[in-house]
Protein backbone atom coordinates (compact mmCIF):
# COMPACT_ATOMS: atom_id res chain seq x y z
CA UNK A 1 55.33 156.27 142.44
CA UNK A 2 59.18 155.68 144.17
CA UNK A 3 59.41 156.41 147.62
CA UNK A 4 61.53 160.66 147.44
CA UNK A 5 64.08 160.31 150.30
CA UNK A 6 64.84 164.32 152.19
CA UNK A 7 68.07 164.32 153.55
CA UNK A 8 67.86 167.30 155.96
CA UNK A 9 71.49 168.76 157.08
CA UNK A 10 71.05 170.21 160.56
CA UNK A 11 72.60 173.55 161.31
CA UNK A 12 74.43 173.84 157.65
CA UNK A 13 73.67 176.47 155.13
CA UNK A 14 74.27 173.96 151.92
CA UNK A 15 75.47 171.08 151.42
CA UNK A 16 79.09 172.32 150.59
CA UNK A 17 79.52 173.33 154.24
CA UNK A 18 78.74 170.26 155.92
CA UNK A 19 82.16 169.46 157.44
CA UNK A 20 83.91 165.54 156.62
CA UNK A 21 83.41 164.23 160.15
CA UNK A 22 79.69 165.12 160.56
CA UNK A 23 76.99 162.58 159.19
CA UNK A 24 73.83 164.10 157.41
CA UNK A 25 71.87 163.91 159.90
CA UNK A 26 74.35 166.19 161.50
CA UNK A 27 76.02 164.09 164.03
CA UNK A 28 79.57 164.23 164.64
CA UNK A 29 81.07 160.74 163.76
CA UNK A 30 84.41 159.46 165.42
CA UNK A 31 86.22 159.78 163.01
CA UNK A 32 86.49 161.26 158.90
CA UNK A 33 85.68 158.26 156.69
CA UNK A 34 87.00 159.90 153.46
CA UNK A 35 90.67 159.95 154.69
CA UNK A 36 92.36 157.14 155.93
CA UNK A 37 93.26 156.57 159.63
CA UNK A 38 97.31 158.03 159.95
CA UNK A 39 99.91 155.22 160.15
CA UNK A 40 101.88 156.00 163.75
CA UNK A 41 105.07 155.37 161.70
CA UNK A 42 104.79 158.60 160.19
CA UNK A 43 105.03 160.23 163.44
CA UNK A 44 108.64 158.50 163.13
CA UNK A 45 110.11 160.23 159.75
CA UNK A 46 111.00 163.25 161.59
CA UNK A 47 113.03 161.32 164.71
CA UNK A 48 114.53 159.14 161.89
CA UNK A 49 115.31 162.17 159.39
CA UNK A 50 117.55 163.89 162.55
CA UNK A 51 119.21 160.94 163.22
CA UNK A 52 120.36 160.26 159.66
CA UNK A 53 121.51 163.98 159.65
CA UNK A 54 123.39 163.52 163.06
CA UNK A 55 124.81 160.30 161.69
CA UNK A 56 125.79 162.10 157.82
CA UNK A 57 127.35 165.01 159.81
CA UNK A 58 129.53 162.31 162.00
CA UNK A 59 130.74 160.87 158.81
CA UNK A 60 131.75 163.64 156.81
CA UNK A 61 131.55 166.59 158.86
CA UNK A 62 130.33 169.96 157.66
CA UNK A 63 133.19 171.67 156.04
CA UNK A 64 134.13 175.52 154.51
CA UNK A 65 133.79 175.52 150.91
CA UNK A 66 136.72 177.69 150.63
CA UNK A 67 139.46 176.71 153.59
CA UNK A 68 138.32 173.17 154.75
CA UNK A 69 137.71 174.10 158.07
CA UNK A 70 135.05 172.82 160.09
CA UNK A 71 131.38 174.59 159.86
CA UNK A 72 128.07 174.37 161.31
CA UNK A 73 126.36 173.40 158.07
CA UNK A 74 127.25 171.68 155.00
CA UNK A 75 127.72 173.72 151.78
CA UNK A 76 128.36 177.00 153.97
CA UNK A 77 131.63 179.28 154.70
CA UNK A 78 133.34 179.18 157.58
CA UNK A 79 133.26 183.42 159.35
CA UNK A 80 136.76 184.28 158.05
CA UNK A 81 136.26 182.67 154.50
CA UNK A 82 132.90 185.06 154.27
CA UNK A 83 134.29 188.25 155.68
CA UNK A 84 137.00 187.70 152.85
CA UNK A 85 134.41 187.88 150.06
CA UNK A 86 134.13 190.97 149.05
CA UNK A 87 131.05 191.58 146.73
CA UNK A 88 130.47 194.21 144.03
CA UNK A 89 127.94 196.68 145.50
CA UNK A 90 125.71 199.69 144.17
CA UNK A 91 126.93 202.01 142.80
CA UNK A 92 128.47 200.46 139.94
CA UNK A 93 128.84 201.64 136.18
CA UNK A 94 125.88 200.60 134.75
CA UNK A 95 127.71 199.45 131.76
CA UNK A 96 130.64 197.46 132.63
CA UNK A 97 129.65 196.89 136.68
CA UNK A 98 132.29 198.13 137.93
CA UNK A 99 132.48 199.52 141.00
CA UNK A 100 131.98 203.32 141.79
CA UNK A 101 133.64 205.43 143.85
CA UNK A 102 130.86 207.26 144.92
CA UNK A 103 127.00 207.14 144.50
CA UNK A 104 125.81 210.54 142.32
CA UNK A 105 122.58 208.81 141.88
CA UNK A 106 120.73 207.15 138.79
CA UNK A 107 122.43 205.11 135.88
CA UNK A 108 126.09 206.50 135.64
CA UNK A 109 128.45 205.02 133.16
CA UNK A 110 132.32 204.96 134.05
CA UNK A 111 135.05 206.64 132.05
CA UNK A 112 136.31 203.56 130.85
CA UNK A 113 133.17 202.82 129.26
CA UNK A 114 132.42 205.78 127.68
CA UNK A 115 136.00 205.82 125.90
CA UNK A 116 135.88 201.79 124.86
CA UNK A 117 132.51 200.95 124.95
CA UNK A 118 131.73 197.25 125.08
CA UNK A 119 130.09 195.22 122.57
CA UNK A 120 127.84 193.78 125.33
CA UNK A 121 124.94 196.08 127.23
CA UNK A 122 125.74 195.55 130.71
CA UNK A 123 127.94 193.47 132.71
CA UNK A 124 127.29 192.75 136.54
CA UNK A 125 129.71 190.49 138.29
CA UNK A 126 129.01 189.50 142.25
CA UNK A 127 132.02 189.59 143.50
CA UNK A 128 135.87 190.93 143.23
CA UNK A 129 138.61 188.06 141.97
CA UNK A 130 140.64 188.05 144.87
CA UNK A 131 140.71 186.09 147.93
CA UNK A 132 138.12 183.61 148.43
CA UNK A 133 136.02 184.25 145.82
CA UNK A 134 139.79 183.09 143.94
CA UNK A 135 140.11 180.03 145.65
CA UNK A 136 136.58 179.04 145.08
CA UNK A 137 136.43 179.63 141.56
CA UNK A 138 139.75 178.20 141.21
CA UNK A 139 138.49 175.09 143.34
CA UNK A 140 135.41 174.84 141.06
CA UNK A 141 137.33 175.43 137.73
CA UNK A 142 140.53 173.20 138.12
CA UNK A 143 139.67 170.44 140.81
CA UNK A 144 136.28 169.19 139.71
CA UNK A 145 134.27 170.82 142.70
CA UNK A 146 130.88 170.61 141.07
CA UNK A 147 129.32 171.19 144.50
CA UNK A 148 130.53 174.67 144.09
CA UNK A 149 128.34 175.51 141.03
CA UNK A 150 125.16 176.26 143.31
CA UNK A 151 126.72 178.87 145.62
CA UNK A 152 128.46 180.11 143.05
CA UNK A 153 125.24 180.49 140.52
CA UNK A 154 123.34 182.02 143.90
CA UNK A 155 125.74 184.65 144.36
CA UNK A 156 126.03 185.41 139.94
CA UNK A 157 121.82 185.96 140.51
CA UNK A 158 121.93 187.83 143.02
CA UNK A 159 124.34 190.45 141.23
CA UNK A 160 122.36 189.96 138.09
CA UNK A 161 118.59 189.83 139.02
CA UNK A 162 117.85 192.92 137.35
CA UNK A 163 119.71 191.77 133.99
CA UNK A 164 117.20 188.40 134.62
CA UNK A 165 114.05 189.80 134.62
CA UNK A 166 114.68 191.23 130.78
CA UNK A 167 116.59 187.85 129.49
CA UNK A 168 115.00 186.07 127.15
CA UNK A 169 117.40 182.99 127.20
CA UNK A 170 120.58 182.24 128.73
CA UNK A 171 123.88 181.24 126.97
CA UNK A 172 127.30 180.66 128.83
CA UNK A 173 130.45 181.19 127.15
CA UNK A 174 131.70 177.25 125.48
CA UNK A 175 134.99 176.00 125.70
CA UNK A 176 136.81 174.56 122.75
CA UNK A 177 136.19 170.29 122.37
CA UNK A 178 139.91 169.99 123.75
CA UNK A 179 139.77 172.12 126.70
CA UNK A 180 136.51 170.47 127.39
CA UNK A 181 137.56 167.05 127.22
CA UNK A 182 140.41 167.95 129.16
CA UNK A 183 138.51 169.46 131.99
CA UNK A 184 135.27 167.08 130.97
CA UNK A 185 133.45 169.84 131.88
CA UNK A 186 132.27 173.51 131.45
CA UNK A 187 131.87 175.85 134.29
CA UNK A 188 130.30 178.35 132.66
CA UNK A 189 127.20 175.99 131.27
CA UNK A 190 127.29 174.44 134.92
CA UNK A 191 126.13 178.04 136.15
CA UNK A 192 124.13 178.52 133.39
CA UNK A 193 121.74 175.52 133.90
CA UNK A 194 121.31 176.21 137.62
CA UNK A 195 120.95 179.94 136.86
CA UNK A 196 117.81 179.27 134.36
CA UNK A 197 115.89 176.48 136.32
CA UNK A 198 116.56 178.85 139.37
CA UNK A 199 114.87 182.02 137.38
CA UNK A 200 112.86 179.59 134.75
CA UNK A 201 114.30 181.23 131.91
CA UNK A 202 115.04 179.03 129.22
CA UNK A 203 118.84 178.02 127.78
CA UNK A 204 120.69 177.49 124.73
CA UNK A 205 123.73 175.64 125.98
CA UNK A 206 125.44 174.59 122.63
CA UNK A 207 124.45 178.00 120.71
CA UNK A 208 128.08 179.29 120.81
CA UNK A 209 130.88 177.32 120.02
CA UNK A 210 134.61 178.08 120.10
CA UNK A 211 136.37 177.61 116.47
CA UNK A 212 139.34 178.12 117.95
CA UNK A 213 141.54 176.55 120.57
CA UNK A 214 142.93 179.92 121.88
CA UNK A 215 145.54 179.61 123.91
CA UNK A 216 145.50 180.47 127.77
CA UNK A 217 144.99 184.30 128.38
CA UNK A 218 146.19 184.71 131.90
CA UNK A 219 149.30 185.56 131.36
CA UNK A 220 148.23 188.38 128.44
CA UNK A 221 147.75 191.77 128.10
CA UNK A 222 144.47 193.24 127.52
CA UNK A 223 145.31 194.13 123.86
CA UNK A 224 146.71 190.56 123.38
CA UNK A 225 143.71 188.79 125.48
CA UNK A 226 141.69 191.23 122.49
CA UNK A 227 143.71 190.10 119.37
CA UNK A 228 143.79 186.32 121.27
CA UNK A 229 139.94 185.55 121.03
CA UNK A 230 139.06 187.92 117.92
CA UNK A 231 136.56 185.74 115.63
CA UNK A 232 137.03 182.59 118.38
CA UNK A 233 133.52 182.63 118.37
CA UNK A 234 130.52 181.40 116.19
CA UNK A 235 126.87 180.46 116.64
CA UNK A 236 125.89 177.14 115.38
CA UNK A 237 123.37 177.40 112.51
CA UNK A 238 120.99 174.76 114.14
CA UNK A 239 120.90 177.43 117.16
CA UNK A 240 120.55 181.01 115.55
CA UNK A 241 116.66 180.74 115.93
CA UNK A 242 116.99 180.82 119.11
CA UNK A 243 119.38 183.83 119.17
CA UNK A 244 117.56 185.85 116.43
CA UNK A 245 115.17 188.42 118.11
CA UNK A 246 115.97 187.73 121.48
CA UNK A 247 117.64 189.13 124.62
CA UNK A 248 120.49 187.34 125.67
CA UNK A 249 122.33 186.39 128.82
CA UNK A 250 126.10 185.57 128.51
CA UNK A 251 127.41 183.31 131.69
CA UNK A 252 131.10 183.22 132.76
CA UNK A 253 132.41 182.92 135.63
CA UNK A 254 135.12 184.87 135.85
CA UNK A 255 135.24 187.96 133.85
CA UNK A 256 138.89 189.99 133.55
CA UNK A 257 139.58 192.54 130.52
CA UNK A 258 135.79 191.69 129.13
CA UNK A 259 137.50 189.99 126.22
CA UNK A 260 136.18 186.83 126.11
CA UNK A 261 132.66 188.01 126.89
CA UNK A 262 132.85 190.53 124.14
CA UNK A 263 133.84 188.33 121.65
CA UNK A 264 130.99 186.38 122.41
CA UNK A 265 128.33 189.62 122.26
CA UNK A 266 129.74 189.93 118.96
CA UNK A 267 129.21 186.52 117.40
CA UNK A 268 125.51 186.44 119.55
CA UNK A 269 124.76 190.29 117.36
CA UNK A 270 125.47 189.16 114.19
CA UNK A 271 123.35 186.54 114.21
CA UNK A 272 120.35 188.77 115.36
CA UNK A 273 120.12 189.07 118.80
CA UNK A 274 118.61 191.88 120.07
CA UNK A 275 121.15 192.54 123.20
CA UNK A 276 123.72 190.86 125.11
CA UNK A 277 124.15 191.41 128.56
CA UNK A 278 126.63 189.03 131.11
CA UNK A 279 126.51 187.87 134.70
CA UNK A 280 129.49 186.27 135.88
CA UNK A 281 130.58 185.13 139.47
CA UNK A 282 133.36 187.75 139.80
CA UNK A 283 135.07 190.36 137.57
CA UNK A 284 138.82 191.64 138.37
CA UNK A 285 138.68 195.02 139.05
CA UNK A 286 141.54 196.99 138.49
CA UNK A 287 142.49 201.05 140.40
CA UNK A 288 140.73 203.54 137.52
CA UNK A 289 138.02 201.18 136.63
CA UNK A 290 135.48 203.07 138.24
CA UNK A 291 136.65 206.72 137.48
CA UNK A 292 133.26 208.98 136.53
């Protein structure tokens, strides 16, 4: 018969306990054999990583991402740029997001909505379009400051985490194929990528398209900015399968009469989906907006 070699384990319960750097016979051994002695460079990477910072921060210094003056940190504000933000805060009419002039508890719907309700569920906006939150958007919009999409997509979430956890996919409002060549890109899909990997939601970023090159609406009405994109919208028929059914997130970034965004809900509900709600970076907020 073969020789039956017992390997006793001193002071171990099973063999599943027995620790790396003890041998079976239970003596502690210099070192662990499974794992590989550590190379002293590594104790390096962390000198070498602060120096690289240091050196990246000599080169092109830390600036504001609204004024250009000189921060602490890259892709921060400088104390007077953030004290001029001035975000949307509870309570807010839990149909449009606008602001409310006082807090009577619960869901509370403005005036405004109740007498021209939108085609859209609910609309939250983080911040008011007016002084930095302006420039920045304006920055990000007309000068090609991509860098800005990440703040700006952190700040949209924030105001519209509640709206997230219900979304079923996220679509951002197109631009028409002249305005986008023009600009060469969109801001609103820009958000809208970050905004789903960020909440792992999925997108559909060419589900709406514009049919029409409408002109510019800043300097129009709200009845005219209504009349201006009426039936601008349509889904693409290679996309309504993934608008039928579901819950949809519109992304702008800047949202002013509700126009644009409306439009969209429209052309998103007639091809099936079940709601539309919007998160955009800032909303204009007008005196009367928030009347209860």
């Amino acid at each position: 018969m073969g020789a039956v070699t017992i390997v006793l384990r001193v002071g171990f319960g099973s063999p599943s306990e027995v620790p790396d750097n003890v041998c079976q016979c239970g003596k502690p051994m210099p070192f662990n054999i499974d794992q590989p002695t550590p190379s002293p460079w590594k104790k390096l990477f962390p000198v070498a990583r602060v120096i690289g910072e240091k050196a990246f921060h000599l080169v092109l210094p830390p600036r504001c991402l609204a004024c250009d003056r000189l921060v602490s940190e890259h892709g921060g504000l400088c104390v007077s740029c953030w004290r001029d933000l001035a975000f949307i805060e509870y309570p807010v009419c839990d149909c449009t997001g606008a602001p409310l002039a006082y807090d009577l508890g619960g869901k509370i719907v403005s005036a405004d909505a109740l007498a021209n309700p939108p085609d859209y569920t609910r609309l939250r906006a983080a911040l008011r379009y007016e002084g930095a939150a302006q420039r920045l958007i304006t920055a990000f919009k007309y000068q090609d400051r991509l860098d800005l999409t990440k703040p700006l997509a952190r700040f949209t979430m924030r105001a519209a985490r509640e709206l997230l956890t219900e979304t079923d996919v996220i679509v951002p409002v197109p631009l028409h194929r002249a305005r986008f060549f023009k600009r060469r890109f969109n801001q609103a899909a820009e958000l809208a990528k970050v905004i789903a990997r960020a909440s792992d939601k999925p997108t559909a970023l060419n589900a709406l398209m514009r049919i029409r090159n409408t002109p510019q609406q800043v300097s129009l009405d709200p009845m005219e900015r209504a009349r201006n994109v009426q039936g601008a919208f349509r889904v693409k028929p290679e996309h309504r399968i993934k608008i039928a059914g579901r819950a949809v997130l519109l992304v702008d970034d800047v949202v002013t009469t509700g126009a644009t965004v409306n439009a969209c809900a429209r052309a998103l509900l007639r091809e099936g989906a079940c709601r539309v709600d919007v998160a955009a970076v800032a909303k204009v907020v007008n005196n009367g907006d928030g009347a209860i």
